[in-house]
PDB file of N, CA and C in Angstrom:
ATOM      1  N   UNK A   1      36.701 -62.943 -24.628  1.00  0.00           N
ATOM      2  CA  UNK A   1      35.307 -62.819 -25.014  1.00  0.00           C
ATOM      3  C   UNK A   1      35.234 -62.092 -26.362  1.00  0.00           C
ATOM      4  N   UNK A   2      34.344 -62.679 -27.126  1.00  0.00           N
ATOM      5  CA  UNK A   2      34.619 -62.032 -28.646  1.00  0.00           C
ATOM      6  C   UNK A   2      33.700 -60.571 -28.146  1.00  0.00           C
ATOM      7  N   UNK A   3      33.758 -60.166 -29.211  1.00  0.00           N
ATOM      8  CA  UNK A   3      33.100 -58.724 -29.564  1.00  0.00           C
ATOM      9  C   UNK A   3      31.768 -58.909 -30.538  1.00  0.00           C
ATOM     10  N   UNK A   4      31.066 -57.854 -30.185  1.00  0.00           N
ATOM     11  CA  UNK A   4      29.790 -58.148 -31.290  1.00  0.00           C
ATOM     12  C   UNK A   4      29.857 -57.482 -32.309  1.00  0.00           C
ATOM     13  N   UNK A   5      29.782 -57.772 -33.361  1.00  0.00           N
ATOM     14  CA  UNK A   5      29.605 -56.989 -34.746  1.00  0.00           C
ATOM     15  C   UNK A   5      28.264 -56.908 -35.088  1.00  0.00           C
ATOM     16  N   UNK A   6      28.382 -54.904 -34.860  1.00  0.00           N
ATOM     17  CA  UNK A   6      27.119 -54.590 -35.848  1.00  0.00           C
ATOM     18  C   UNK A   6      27.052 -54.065 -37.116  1.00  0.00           C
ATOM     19  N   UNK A   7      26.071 -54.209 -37.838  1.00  0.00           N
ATOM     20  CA  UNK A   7      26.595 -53.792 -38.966  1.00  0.00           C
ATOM     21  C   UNK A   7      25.688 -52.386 -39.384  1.00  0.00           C
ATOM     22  N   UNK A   8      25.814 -51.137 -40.042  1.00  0.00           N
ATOM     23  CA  UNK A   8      25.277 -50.385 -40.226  1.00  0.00           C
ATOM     24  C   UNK A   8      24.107 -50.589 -41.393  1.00  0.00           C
ATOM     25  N   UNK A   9      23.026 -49.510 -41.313  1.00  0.00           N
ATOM     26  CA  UNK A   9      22.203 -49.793 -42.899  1.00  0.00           C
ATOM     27  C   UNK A   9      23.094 -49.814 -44.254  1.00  0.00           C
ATOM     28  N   UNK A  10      23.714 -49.134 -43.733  1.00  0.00           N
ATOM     29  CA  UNK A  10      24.480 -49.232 -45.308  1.00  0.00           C
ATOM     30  C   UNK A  10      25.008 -50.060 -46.019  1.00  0.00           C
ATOM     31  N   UNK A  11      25.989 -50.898 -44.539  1.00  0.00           N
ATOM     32  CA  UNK A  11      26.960 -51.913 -45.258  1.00  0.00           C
ATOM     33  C   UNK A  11      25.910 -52.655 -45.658  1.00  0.00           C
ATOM     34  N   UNK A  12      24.698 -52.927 -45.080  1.00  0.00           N
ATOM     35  CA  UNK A  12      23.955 -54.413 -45.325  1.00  0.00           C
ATOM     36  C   UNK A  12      23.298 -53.806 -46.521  1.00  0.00           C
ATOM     37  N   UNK A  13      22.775 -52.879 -47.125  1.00  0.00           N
ATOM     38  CA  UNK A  13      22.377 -52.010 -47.808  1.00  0.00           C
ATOM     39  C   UNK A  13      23.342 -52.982 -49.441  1.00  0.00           C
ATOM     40  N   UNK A  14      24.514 -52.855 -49.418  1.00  0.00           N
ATOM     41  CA  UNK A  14      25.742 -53.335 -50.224  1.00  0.00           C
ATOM     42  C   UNK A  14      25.977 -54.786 -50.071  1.00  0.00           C
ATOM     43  N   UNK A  15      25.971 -55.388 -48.698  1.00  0.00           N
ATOM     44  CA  UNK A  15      26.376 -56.379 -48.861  1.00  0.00           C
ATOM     45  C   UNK A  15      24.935 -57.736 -49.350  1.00  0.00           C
ATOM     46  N   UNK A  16      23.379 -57.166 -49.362  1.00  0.00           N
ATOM     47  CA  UNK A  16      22.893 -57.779 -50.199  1.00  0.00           C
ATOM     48  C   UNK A  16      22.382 -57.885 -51.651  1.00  0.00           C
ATOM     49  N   UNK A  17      23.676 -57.445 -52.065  1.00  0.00           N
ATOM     50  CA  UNK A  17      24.159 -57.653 -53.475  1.00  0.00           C
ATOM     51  C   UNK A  17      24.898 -58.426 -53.802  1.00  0.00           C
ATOM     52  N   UNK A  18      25.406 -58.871 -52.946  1.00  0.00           N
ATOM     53  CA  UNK A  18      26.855 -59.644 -53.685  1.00  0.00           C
ATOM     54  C   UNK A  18      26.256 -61.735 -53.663  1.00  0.00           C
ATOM     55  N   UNK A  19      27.296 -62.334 -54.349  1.00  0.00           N
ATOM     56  CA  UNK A  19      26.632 -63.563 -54.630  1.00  0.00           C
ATOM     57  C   UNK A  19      26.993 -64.225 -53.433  1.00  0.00           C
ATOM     58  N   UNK A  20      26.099 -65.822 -53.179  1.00  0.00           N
ATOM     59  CA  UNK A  20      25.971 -66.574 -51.737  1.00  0.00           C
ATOM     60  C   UNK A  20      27.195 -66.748 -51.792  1.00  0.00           C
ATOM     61  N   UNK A  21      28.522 -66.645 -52.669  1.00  0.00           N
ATOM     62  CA  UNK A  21      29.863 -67.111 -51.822  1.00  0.00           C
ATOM     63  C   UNK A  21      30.482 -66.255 -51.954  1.00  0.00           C
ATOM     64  N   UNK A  22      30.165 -65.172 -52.270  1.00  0.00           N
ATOM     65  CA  UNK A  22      30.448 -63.784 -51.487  1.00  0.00           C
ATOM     66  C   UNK A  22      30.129 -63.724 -50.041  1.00  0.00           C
ATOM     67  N   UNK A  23      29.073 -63.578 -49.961  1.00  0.00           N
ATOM     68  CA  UNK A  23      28.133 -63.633 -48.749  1.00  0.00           C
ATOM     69  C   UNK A  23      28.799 -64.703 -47.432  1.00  0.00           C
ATOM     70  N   UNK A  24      29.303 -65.560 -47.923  1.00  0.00           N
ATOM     71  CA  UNK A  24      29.750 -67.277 -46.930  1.00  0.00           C
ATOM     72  C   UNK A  24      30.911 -66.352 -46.400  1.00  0.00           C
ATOM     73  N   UNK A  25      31.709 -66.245 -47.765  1.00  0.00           N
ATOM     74  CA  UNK A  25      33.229 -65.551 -47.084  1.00  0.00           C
ATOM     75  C   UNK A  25      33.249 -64.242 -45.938  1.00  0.00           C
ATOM     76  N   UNK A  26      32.184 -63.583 -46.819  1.00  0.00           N
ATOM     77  CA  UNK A  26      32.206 -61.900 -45.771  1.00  0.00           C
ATOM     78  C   UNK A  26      31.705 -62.539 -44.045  1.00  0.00           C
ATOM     79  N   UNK A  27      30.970 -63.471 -44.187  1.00  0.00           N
ATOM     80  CA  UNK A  27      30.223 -63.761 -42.861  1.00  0.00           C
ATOM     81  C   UNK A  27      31.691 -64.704 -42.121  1.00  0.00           C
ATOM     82  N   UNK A  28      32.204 -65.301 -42.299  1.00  0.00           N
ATOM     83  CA  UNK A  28      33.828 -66.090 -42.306  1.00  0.00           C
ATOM     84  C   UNK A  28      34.481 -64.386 -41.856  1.00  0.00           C
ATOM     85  N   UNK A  29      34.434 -63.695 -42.292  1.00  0.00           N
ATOM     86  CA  UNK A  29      35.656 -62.502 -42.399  1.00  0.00           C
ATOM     87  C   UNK A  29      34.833 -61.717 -41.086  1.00  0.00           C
ATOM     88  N   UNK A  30      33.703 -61.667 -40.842  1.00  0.00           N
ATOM     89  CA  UNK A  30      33.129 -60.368 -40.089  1.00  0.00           C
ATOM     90  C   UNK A  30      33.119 -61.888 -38.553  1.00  0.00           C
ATOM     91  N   UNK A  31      33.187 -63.149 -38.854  1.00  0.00           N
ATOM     92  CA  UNK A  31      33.405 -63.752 -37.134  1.00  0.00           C
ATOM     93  C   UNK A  31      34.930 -63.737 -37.169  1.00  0.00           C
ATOM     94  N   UNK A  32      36.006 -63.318 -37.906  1.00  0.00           N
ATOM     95  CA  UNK A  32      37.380 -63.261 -37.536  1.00  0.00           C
ATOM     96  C   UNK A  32      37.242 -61.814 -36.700  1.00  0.00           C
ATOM     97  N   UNK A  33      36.788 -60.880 -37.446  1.00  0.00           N
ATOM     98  CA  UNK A  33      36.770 -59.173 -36.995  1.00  0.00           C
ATOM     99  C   UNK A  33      36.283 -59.706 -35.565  1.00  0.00           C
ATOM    100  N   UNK A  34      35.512 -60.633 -34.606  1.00  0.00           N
ATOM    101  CA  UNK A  34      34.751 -60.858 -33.803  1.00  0.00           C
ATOM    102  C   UNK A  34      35.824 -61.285 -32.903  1.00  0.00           C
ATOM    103  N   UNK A  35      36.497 -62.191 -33.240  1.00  0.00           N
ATOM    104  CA  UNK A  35      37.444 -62.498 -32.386  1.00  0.00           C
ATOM    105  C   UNK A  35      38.423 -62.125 -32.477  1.00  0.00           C
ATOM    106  N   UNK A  36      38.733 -60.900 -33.606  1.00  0.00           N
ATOM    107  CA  UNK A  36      40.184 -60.339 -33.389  1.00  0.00           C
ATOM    108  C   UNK A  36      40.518 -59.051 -33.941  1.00  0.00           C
ATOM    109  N   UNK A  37      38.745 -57.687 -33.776  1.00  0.00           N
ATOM    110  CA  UNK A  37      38.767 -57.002 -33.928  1.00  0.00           C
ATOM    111  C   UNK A  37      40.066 -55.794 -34.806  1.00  0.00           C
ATOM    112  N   UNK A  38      41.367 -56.280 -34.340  1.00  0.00           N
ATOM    113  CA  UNK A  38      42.889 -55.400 -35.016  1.00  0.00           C
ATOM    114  C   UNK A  38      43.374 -55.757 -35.999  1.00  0.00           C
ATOM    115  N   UNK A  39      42.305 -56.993 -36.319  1.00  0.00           N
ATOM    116  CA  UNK A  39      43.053 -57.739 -37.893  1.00  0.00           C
ATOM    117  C   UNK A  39      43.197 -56.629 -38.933  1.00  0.00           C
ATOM    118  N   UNK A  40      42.362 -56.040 -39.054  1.00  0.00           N
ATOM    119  CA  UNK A  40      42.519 -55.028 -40.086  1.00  0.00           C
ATOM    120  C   UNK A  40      43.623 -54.061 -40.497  1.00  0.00           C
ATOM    121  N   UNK A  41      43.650 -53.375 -41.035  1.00  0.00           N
ATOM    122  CA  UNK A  41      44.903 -52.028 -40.841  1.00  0.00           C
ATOM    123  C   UNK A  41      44.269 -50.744 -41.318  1.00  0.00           C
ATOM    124  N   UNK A  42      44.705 -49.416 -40.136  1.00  0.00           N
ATOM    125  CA  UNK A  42      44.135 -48.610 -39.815  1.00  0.00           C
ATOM    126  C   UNK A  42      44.402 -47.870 -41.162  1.00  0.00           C
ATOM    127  N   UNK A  43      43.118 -47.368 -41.274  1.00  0.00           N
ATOM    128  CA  UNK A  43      43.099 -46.074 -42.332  1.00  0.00           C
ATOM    129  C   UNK A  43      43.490 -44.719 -42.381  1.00  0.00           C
ATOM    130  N   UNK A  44      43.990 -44.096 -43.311  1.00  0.00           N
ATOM    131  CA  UNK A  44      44.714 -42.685 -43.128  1.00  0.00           C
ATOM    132  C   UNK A  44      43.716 -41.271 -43.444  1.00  0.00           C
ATOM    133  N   UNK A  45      43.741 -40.140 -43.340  1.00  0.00           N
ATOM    134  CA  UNK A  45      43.171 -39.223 -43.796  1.00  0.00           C
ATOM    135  C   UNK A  45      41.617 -39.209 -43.845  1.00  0.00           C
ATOM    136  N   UNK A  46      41.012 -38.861 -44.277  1.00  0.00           N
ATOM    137  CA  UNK A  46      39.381 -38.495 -44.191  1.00  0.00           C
ATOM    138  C   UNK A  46      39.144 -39.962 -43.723  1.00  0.00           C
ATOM    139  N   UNK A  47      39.285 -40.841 -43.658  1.00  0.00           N
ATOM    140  CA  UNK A  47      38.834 -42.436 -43.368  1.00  0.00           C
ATOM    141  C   UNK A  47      39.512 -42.641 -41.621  1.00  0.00           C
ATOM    142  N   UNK A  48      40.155 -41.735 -41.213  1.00  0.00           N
ATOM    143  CA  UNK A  48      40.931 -41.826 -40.047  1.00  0.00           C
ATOM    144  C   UNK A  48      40.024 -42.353 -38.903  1.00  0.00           C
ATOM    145  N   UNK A  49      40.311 -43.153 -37.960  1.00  0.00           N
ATOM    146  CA  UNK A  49      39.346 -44.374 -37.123  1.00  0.00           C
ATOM    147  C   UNK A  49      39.121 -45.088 -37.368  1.00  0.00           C
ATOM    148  N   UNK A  50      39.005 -45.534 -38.858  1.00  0.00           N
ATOM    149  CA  UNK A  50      38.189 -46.705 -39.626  1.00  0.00           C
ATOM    150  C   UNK A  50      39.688 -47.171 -39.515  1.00  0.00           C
ATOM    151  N   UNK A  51      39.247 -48.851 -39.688  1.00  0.00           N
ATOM    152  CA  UNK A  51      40.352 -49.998 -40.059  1.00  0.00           C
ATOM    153  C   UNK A  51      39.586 -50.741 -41.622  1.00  0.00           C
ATOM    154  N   UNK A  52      40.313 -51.512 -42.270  1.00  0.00           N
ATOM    155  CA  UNK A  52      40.070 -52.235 -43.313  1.00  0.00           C
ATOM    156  C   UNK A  52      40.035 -53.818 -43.179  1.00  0.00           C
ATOM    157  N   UNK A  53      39.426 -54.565 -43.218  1.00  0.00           N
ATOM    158  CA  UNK A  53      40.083 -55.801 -43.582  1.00  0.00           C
ATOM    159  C   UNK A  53      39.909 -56.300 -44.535  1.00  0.00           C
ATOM    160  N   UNK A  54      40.475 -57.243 -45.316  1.00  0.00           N
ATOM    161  CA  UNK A  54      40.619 -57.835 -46.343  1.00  0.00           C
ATOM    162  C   UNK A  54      40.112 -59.022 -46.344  1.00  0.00           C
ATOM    163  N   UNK A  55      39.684 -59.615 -47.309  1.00  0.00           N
ATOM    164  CA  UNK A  55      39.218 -61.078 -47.582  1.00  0.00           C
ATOM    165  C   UNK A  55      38.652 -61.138 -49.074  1.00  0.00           C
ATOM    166  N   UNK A  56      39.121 -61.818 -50.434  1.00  0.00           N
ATOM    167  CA  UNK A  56      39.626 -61.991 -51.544  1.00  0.00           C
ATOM    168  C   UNK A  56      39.547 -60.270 -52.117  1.00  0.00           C
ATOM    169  N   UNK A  57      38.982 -60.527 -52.980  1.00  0.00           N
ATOM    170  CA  UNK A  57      39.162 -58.947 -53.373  1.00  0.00           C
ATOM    171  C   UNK A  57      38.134 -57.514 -52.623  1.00  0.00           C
ATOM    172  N   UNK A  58      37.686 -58.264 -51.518  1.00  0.00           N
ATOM    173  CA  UNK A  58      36.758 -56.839 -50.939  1.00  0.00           C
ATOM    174  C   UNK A  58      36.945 -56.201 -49.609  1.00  0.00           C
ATOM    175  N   UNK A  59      36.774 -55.948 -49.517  1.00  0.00           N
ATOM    176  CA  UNK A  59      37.209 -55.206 -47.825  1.00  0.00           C
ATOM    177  C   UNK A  59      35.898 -54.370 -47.142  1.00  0.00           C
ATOM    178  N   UNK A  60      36.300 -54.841 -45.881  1.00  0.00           N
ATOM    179  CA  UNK A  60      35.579 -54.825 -44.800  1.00  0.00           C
ATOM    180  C   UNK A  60      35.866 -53.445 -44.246  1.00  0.00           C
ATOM    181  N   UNK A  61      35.267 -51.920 -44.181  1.00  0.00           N
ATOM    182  CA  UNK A  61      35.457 -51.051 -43.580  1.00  0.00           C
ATOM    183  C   UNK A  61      34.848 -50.851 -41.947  1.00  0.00           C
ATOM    184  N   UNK A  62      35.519 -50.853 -40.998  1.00  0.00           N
ATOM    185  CA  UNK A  62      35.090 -51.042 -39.647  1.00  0.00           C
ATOM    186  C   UNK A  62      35.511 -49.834 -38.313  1.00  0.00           C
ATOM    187  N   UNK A  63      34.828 -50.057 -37.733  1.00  0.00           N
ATOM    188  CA  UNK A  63      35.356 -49.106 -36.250  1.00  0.00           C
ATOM    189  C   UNK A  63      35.323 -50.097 -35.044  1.00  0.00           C
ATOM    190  N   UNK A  64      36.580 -49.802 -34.183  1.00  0.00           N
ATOM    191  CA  UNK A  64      36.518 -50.770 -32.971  1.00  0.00           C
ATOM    192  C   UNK A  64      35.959 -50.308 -32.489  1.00  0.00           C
ATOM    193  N   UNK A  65      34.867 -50.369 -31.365  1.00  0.00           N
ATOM    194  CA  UNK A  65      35.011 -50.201 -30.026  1.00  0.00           C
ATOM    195  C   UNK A  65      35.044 -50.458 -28.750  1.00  0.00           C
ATOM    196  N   UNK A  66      36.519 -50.453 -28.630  1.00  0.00           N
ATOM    197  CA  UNK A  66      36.569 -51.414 -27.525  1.00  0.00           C
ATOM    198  C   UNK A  66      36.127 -51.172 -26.266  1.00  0.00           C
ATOM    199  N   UNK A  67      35.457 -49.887 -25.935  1.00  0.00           N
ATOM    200  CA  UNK A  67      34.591 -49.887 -24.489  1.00  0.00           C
ATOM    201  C   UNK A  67      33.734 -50.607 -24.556  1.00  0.00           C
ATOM    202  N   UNK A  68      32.690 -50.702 -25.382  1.00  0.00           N
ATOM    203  CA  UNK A  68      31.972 -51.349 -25.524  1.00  0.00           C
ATOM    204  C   UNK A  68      31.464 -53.076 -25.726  1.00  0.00           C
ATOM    205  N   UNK A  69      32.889 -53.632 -26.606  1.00  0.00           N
ATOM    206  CA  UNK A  69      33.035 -54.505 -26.996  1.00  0.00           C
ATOM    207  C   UNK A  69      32.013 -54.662 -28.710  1.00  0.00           C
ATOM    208  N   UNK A  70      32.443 -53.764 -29.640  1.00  0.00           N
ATOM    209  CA  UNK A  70      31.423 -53.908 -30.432  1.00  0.00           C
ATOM    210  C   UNK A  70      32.300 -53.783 -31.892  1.00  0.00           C
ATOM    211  N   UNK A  71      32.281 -54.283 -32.772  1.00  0.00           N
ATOM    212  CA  UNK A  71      32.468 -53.727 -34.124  1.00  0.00           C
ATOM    213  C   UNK A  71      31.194 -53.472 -35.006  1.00  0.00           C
ATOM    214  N   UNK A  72      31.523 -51.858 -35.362  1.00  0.00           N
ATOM    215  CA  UNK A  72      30.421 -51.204 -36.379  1.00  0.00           C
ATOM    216  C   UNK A  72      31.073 -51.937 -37.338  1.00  0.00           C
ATOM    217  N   UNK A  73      30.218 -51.995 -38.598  1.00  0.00           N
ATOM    218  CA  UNK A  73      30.889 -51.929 -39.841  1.00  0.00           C
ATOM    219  C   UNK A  73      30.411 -51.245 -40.779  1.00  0.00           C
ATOM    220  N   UNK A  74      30.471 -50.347 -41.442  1.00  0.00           N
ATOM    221  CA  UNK A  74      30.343 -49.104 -41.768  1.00  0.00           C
ATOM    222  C   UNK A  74      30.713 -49.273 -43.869  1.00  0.00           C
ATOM    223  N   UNK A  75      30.934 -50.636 -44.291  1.00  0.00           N
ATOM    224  CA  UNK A  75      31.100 -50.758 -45.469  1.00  0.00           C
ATOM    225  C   UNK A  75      31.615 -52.336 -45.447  1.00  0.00           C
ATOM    226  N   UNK A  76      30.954 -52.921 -46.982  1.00  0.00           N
ATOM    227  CA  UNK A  76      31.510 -54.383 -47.181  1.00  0.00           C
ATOM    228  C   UNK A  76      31.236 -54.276 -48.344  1.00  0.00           C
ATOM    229  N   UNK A  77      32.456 -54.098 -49.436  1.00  0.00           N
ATOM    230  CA  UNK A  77      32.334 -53.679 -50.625  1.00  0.00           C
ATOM    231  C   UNK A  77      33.688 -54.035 -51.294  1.00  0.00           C
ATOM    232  N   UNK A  78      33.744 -54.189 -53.051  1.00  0.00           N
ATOM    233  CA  UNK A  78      34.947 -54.533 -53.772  1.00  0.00           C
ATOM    234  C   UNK A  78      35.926 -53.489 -53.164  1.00  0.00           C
ATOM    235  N   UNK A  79      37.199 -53.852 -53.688  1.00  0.00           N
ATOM    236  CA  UNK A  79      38.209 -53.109 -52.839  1.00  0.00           C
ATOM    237  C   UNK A  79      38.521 -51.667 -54.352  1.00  0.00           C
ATOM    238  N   UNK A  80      37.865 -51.708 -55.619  1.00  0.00           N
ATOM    239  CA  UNK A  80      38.364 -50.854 -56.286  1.00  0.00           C
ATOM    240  C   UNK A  80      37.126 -49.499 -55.995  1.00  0.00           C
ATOM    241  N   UNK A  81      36.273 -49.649 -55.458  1.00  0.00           N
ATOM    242  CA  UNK A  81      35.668 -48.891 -54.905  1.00  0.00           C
ATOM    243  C   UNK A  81      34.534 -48.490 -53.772  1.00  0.00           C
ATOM    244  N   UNK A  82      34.984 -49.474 -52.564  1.00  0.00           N
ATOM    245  CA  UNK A  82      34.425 -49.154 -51.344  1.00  0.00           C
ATOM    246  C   UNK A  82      34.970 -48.206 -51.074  1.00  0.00           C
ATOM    247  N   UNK A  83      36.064 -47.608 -51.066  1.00  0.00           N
ATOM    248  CA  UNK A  83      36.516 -46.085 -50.455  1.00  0.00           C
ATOM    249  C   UNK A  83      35.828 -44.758 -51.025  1.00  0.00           C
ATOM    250  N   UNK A  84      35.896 -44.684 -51.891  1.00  0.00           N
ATOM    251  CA  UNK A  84      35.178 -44.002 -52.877  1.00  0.00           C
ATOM    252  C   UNK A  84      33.451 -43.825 -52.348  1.00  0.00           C
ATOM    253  N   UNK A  85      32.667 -44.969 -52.276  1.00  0.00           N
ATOM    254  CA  UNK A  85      31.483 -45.464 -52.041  1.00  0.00           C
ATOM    255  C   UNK A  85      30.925 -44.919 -50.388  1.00  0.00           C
ATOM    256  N   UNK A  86      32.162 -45.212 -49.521  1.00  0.00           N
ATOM    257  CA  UNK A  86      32.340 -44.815 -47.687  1.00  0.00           C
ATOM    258  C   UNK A  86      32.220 -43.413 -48.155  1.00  0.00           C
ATOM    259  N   UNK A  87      33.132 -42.748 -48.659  1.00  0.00           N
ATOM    260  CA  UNK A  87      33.483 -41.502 -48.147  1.00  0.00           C
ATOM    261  C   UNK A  87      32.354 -40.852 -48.895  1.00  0.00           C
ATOM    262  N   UNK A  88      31.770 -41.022 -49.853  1.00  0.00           N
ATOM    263  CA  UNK A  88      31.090 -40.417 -50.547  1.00  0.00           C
ATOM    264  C   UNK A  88      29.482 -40.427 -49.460  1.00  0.00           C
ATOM    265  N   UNK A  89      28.994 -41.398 -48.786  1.00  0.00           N
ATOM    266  CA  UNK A  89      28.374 -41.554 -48.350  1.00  0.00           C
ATOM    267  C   UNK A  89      28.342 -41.170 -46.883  1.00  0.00           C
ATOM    268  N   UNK A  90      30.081 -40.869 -46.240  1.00  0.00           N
ATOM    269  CA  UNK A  90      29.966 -40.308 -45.310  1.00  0.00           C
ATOM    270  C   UNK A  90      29.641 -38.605 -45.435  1.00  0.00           C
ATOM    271  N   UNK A  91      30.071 -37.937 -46.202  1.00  0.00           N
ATOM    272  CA  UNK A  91      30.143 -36.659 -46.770  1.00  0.00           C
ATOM    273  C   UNK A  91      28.291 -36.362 -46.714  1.00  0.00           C
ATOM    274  N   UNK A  92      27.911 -37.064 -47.287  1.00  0.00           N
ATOM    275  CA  UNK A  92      26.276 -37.672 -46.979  1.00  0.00           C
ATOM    276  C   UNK A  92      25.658 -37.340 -46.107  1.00  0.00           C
ATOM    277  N   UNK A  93      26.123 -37.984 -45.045  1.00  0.00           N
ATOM    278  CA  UNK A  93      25.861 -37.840 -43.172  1.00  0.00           C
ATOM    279  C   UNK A  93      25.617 -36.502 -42.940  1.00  0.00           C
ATOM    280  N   UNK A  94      27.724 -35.932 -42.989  1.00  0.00           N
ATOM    281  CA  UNK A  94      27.588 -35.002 -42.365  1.00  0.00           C
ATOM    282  C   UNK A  94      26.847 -33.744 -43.186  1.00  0.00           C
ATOM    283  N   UNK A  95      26.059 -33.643 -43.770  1.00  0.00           N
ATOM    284  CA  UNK A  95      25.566 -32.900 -44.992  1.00  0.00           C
ATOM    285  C   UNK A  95      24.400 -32.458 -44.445  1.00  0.00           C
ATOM    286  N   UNK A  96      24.088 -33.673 -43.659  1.00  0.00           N
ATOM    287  CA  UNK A  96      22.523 -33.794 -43.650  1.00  0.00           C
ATOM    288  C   UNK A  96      21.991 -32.842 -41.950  1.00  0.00           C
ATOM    289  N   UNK A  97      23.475 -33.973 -41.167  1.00  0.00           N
ATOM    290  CA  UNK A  97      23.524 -33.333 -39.646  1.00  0.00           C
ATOM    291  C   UNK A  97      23.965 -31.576 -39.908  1.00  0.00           C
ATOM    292  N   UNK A  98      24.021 -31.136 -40.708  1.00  0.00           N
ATOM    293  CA  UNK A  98      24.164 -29.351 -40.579  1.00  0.00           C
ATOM    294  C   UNK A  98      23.243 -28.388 -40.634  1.00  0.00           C
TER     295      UNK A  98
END
């Protein structure tokens, strides 16, 4: 049974910017994440939980969860600075929750 992908304000926030075959591919890349949630590869250090996936030059920042059956996605952005863009915006969050 696939998994549902949700996507956060943010990523969609980013991802309606990019052009319609941008857009074709990421939607192609986020029903693979659907049926095979581990495609990605796990992230290290402040990004730790998050996985990545790839598809031409941008990447998909995500969280499994598999109790649930759900993928967040938490960023869909070029790959020279979605990390940068996540973390900066997670730092954000917790800023706000203090």
């Amino acid at each position: 049974m696939p998994y549902h992908v949700k996507i956060t304000a943010f990523a969609n926030k980013i991802g309606k910017t990019f052009s319609p075959e941008i857009k074709k591919t990421a939607k192609n890349a986020l029903k693979e994440l659907a049926q095979n949630p581990n495609l990605g590869k796990e992230l290290q250090a402040e990004l730790s939980g998050l996985r990545a996936h790839r598809f031409m030059r941008y990447r998909i920042v995500y969280k499994v969860d598999a109790e649930n059956k759900n993928v967040v996605v938490w960023a869909i952005g070029h790959r020279r600075d979605i990390y940068e863009n996540l973390g900066g915006h997670l730092l954000g969050l917790s800023a706000k929750s203090k």
